[in-house]
PDB file of N, CA and C in Angstrom:
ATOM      1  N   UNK A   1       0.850  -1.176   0.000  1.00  0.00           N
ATOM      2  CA  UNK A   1       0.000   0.000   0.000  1.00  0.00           C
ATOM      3  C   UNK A   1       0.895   1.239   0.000  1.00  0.00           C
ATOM      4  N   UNK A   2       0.350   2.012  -1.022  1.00  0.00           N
ATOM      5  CA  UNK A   2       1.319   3.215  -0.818  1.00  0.00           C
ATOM      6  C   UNK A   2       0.563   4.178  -0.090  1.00  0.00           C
ATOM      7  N   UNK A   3       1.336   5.316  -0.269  1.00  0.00           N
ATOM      8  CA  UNK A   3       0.731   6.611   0.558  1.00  0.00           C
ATOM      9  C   UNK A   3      -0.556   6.891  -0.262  1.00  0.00           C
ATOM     10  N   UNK A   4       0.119   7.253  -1.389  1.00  0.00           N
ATOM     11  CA  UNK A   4      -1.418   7.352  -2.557  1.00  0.00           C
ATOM     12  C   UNK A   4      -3.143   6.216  -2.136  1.00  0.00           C
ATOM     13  N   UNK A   5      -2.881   5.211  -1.418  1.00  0.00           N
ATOM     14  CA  UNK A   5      -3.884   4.493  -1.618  1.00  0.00           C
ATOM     15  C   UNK A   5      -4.504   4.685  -0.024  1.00  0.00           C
ATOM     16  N   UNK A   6      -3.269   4.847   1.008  1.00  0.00           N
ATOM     17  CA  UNK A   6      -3.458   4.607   2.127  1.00  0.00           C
ATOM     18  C   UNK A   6      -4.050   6.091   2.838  1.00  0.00           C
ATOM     19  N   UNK A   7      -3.737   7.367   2.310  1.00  0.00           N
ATOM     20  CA  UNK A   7      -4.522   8.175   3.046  1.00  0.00           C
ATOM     21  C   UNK A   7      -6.336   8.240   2.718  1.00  0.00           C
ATOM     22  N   UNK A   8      -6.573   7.953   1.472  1.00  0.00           N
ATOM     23  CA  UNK A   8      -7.964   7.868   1.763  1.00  0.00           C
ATOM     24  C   UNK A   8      -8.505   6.569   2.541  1.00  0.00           C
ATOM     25  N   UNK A   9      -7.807   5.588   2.633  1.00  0.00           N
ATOM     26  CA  UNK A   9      -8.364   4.541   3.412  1.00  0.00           C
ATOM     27  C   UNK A   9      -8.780   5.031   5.088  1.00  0.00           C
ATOM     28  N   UNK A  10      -7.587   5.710   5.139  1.00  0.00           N
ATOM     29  CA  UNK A  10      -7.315   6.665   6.667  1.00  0.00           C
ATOM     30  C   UNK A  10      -8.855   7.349   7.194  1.00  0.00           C
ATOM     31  N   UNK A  11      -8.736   8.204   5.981  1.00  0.00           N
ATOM     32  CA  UNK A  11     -10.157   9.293   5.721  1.00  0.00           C
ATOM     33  C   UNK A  11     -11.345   8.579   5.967  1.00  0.00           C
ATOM     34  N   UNK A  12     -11.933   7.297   5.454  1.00  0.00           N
ATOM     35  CA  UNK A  12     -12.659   6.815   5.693  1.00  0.00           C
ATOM     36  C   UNK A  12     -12.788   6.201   7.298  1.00  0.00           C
ATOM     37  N   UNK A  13     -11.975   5.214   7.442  1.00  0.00           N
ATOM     38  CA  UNK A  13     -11.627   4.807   8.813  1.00  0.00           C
ATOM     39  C   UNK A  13     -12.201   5.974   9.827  1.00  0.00           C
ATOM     40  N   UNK A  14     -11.343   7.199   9.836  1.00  0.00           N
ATOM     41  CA  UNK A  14     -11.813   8.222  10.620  1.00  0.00           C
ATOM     42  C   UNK A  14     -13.288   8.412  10.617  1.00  0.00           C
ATOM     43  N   UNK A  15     -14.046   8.558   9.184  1.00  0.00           N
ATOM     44  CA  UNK A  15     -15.087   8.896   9.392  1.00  0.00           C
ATOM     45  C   UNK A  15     -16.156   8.000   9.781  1.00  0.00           C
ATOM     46  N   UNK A  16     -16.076   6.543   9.652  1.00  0.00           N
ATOM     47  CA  UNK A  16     -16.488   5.342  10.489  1.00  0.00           C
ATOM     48  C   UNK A  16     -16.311   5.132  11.857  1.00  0.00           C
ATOM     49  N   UNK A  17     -14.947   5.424  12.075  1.00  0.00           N
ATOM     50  CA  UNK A  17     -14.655   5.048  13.635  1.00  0.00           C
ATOM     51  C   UNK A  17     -15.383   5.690  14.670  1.00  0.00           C
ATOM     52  N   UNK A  18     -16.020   4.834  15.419  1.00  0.00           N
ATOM     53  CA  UNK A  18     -16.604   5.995  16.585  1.00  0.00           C
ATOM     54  C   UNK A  18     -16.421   4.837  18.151  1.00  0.00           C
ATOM     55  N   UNK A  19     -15.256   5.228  19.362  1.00  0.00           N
ATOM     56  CA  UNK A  19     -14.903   5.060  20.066  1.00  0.00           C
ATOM     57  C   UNK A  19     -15.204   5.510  21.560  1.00  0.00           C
ATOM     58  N   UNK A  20     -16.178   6.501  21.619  1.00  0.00           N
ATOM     59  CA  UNK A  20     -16.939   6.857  22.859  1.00  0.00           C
ATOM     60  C   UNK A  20     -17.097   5.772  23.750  1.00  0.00           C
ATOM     61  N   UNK A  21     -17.931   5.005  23.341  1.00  0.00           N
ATOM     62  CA  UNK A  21     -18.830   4.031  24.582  1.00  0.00           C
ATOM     63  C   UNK A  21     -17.204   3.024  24.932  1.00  0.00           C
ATOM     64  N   UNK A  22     -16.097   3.145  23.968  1.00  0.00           N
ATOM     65  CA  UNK A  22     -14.929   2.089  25.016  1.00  0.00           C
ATOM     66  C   UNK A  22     -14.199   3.213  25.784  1.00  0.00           C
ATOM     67  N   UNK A  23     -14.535   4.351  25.844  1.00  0.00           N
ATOM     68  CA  UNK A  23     -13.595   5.593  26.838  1.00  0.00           C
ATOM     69  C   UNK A  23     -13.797   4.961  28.302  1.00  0.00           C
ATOM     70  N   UNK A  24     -15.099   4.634  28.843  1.00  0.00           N
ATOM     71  CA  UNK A  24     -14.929   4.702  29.868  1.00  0.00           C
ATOM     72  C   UNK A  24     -14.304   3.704  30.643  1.00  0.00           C
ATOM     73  N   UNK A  25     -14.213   2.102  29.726  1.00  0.00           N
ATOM     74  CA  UNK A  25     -13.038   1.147  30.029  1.00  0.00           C
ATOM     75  C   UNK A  25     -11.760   1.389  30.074  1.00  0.00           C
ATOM     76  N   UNK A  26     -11.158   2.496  29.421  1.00  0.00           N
ATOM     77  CA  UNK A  26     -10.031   2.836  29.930  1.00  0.00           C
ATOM     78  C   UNK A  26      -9.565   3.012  31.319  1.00  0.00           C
ATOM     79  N   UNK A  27      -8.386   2.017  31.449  1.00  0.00           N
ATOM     80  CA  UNK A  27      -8.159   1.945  33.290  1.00  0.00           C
ATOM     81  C   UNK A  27      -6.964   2.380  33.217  1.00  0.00           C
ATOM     82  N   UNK A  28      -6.188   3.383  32.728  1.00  0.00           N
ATOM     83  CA  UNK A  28      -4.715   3.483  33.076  1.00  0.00           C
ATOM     84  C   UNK A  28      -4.507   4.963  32.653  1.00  0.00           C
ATOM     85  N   UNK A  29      -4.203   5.387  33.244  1.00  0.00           N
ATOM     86  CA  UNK A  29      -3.091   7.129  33.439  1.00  0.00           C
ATOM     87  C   UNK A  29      -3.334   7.530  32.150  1.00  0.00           C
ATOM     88  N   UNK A  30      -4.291   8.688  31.872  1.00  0.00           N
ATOM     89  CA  UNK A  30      -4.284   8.712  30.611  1.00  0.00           C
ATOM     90  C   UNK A  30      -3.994  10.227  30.388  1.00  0.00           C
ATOM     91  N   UNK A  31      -3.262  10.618  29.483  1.00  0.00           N
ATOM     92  CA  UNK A  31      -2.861  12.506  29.292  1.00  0.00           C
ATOM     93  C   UNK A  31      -3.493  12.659  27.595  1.00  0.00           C
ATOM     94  N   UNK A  32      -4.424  13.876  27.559  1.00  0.00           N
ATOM     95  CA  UNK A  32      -4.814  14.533  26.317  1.00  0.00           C
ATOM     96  C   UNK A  32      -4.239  15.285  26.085  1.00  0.00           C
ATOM     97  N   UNK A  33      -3.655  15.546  24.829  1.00  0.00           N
ATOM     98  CA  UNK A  33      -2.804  16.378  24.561  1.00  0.00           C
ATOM     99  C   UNK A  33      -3.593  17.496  23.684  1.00  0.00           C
ATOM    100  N   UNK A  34      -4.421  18.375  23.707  1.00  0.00           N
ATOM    101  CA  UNK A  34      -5.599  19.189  22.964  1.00  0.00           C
ATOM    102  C   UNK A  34      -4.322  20.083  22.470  1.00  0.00           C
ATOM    103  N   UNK A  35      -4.174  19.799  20.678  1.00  0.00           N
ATOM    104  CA  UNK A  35      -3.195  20.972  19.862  1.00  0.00           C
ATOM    105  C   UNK A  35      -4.674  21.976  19.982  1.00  0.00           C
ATOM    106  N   UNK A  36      -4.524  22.835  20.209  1.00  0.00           N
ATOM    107  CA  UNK A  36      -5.403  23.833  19.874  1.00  0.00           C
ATOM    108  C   UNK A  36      -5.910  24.967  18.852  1.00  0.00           C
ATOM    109  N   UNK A  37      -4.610  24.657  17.780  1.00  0.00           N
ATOM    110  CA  UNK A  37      -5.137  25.453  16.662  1.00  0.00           C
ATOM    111  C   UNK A  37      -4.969  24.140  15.804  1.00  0.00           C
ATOM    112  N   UNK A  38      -5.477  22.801  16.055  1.00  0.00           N
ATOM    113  CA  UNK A  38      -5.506  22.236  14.816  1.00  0.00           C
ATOM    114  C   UNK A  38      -6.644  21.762  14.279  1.00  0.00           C
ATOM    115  N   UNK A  39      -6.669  21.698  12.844  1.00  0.00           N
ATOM    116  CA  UNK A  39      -7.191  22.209  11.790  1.00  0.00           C
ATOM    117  C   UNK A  39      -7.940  20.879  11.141  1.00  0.00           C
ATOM    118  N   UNK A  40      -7.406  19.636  11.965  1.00  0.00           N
ATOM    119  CA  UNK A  40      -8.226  18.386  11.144  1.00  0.00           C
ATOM    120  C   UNK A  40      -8.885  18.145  12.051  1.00  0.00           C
ATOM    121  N   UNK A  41      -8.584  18.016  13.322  1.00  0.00           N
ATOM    122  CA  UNK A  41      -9.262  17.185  14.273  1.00  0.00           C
ATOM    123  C   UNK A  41      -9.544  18.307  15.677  1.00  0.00           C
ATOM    124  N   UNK A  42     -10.862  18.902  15.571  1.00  0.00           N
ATOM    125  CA  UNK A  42     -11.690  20.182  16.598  1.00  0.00           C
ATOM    126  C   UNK A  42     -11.150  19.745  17.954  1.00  0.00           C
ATOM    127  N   UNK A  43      -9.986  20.547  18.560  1.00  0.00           N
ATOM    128  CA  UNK A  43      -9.992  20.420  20.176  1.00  0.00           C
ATOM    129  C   UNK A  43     -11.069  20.165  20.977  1.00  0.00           C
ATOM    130  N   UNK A  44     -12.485  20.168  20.459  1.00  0.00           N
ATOM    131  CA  UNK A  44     -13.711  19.890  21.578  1.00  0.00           C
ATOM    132  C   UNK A  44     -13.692  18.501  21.155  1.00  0.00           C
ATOM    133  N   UNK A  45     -13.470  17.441  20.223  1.00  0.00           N
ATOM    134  CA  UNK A  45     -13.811  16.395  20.167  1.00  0.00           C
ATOM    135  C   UNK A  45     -12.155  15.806  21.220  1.00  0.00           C
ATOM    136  N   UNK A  46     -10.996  16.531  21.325  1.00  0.00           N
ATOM    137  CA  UNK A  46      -9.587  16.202  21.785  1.00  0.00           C
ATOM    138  C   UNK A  46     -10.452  16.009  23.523  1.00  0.00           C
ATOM    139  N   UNK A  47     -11.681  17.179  23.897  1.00  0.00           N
ATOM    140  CA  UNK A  47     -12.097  17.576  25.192  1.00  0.00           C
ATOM    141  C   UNK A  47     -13.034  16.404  25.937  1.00  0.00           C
ATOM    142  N   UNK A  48     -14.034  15.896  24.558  1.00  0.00           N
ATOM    143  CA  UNK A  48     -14.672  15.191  24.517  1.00  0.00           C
ATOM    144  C   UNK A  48     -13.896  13.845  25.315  1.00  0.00           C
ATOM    145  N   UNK A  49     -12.729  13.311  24.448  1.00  0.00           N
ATOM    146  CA  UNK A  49     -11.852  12.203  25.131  1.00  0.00           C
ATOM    147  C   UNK A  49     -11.945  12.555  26.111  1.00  0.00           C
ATOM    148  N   UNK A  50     -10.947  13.341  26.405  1.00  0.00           N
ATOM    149  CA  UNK A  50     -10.712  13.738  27.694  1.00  0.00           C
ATOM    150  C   UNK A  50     -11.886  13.163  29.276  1.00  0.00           C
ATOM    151  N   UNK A  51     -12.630  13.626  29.041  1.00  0.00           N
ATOM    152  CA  UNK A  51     -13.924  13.956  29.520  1.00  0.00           C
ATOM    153  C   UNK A  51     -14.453  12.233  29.705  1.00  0.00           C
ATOM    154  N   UNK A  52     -14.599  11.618  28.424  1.00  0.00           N
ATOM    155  CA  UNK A  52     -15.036   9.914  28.799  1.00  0.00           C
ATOM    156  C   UNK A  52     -14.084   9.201  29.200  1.00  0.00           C
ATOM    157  N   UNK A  53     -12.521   9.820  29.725  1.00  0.00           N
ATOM    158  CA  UNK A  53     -11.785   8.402  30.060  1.00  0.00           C
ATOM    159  C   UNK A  53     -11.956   9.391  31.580  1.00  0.00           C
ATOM    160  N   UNK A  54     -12.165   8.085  32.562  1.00  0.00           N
ATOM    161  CA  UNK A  54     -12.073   8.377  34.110  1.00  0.00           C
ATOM    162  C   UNK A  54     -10.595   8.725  34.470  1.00  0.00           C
ATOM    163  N   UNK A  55     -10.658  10.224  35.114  1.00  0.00           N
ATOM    164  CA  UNK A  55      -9.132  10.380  35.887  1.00  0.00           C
ATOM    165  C   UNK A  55      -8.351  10.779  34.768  1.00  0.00           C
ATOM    166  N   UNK A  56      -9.234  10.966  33.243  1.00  0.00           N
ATOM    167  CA  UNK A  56      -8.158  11.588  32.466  1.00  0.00           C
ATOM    168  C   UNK A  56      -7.743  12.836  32.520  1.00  0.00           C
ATOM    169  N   UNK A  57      -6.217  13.437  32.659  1.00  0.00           N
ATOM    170  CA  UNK A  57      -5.586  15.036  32.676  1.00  0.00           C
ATOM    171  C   UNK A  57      -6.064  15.476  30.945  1.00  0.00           C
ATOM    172  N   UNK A  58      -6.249  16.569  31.060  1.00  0.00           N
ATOM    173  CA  UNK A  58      -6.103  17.103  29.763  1.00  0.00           C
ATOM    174  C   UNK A  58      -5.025  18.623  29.210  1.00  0.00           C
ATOM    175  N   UNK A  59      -4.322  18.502  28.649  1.00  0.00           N
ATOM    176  CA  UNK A  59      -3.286  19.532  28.518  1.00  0.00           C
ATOM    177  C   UNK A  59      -3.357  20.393  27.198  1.00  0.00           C
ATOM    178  N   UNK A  60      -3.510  21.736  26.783  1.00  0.00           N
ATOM    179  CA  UNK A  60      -3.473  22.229  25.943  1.00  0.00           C
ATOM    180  C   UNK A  60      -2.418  22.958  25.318  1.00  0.00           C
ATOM    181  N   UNK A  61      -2.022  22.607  23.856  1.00  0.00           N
ATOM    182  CA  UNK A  61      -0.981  23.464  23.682  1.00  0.00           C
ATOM    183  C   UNK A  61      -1.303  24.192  22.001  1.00  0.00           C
ATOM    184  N   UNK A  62      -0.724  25.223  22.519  1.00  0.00           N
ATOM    185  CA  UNK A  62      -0.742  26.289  21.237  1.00  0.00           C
ATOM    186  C   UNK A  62      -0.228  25.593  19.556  1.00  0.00           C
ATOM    187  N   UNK A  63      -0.953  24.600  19.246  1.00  0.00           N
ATOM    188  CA  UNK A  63      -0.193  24.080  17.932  1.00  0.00           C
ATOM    189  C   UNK A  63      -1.096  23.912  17.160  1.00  0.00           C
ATOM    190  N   UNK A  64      -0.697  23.363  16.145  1.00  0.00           N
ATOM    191  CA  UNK A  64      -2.011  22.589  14.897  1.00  0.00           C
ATOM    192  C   UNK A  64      -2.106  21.148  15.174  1.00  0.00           C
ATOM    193  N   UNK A  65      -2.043  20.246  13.701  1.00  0.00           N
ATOM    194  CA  UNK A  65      -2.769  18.981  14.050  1.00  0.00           C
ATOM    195  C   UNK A  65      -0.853  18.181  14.490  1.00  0.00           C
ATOM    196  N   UNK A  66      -0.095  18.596  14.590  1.00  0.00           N
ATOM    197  CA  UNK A  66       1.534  17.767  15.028  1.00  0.00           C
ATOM    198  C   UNK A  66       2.245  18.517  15.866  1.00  0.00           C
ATOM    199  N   UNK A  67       1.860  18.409  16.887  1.00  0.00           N
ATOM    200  CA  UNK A  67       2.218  18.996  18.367  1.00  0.00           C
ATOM    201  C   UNK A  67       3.991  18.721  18.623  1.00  0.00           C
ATOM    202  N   UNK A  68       4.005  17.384  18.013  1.00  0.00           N
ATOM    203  CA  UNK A  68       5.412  16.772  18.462  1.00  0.00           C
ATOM    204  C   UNK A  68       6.206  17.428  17.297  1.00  0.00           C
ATOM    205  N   UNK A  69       5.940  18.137  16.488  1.00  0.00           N
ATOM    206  CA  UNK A  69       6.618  18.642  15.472  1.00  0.00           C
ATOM    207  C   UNK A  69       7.176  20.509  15.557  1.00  0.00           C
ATOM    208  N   UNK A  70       5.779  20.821  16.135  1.00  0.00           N
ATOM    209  CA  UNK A  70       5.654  22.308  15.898  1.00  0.00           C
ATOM    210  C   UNK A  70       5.795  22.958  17.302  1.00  0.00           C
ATOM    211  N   UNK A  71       6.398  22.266  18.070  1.00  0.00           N
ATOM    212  CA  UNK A  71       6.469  22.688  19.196  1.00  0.00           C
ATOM    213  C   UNK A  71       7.024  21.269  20.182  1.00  0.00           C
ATOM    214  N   UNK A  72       8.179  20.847  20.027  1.00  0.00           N
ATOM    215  CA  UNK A  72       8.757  19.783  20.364  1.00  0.00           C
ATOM    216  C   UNK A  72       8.877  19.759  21.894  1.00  0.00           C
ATOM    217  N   UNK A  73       9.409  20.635  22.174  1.00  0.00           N
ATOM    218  CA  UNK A  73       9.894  20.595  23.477  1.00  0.00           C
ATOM    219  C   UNK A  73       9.037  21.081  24.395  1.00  0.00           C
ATOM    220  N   UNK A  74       7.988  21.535  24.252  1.00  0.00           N
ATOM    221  CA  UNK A  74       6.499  21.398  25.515  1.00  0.00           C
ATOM    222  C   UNK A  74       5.855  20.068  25.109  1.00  0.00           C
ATOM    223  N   UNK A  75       5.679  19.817  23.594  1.00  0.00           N
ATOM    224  CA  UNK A  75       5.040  18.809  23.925  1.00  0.00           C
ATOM    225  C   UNK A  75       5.901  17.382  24.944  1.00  0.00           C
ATOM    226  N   UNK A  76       7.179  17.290  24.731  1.00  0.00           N
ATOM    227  CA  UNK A  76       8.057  16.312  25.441  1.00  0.00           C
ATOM    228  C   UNK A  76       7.716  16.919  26.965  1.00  0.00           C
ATOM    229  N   UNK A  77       7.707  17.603  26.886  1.00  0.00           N
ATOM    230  CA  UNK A  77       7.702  18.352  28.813  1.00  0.00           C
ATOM    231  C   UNK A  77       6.392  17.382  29.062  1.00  0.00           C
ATOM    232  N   UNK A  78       5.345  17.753  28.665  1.00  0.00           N
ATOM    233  CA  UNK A  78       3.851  17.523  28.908  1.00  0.00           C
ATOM    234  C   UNK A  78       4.275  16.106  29.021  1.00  0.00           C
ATOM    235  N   UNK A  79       4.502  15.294  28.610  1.00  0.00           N
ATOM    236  CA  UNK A  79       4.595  14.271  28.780  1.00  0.00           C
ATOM    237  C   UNK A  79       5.316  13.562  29.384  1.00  0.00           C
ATOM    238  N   UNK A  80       6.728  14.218  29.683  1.00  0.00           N
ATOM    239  CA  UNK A  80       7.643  13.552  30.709  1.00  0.00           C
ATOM    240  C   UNK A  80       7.019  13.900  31.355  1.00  0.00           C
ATOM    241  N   UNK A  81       6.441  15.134  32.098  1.00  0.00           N
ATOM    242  CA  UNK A  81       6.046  15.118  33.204  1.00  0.00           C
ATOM    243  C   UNK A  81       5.119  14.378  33.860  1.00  0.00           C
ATOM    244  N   UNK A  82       4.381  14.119  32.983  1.00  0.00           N
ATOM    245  CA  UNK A  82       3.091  13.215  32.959  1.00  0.00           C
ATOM    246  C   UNK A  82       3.934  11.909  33.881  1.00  0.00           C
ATOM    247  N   UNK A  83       3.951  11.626  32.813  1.00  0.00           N
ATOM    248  CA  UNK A  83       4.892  10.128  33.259  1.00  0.00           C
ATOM    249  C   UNK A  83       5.348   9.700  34.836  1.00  0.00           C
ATOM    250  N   UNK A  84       6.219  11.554  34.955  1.00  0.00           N
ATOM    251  CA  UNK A  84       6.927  11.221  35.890  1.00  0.00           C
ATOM    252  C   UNK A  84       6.006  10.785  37.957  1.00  0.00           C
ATOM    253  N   UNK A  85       5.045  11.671  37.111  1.00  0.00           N
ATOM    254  CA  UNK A  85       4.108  11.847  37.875  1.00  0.00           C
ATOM    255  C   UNK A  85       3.137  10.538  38.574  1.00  0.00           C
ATOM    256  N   UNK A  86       3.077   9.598  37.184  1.00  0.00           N
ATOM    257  CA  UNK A  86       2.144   8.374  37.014  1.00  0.00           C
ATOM    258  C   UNK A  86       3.583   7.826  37.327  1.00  0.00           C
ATOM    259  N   UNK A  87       4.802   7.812  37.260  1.00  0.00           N
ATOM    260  CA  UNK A  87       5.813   7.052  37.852  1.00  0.00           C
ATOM    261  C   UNK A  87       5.823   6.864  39.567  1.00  0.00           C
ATOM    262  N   UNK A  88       5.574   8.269  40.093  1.00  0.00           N
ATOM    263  CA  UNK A  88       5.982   8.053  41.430  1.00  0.00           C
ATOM    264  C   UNK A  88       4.495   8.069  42.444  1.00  0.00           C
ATOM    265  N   UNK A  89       3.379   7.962  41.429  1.00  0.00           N
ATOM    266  CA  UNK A  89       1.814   7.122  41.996  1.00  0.00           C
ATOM    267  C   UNK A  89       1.953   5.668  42.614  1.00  0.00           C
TER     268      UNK A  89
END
């Protein structure tokens, strides 16, 4: 599969997938990472997660839809810290 075949497969997938009703089985340390200026996927649906997993943190950062790209080093913070945090729980 190339790229050519595989992003509309993606597109679809997305627009099929609907994962709500398994949020609240989530049992483990969970961090949202809400990019907030991005442009594919609405920070209220990033809020939404948030919101159905129990005990989930939610963190916002000033980016588009590649947080780990456009802003590397908060997004690594946000998450070591996370970690470090769910490390010493």
């Amino acid at each position: 599969m190339t790229h050519r075949t595989a992003t509309p497969r993606h597109a679809d997938l997305v627009a099929r997938a609907d994962v709500r009703e398994d949020l609240p089985r989530v049992g483990v340390p969970t961090l949202v990472i809400s990019s907030t200026e991005d442009r594919l996927v609405a920070p209220a649906l990033h809020r939404a997660v948030a919101a159905g997993i129990p005990g989930a943190r939610l963190a916002e950062l000033a980016t588009g839809h590649a947080p780990f790209a456009e802003n590397p080093a908060v997004w690594g913070k946000l998450i070591t810290e996370f970690l470090s945090e769910v490390e010493r729980a």
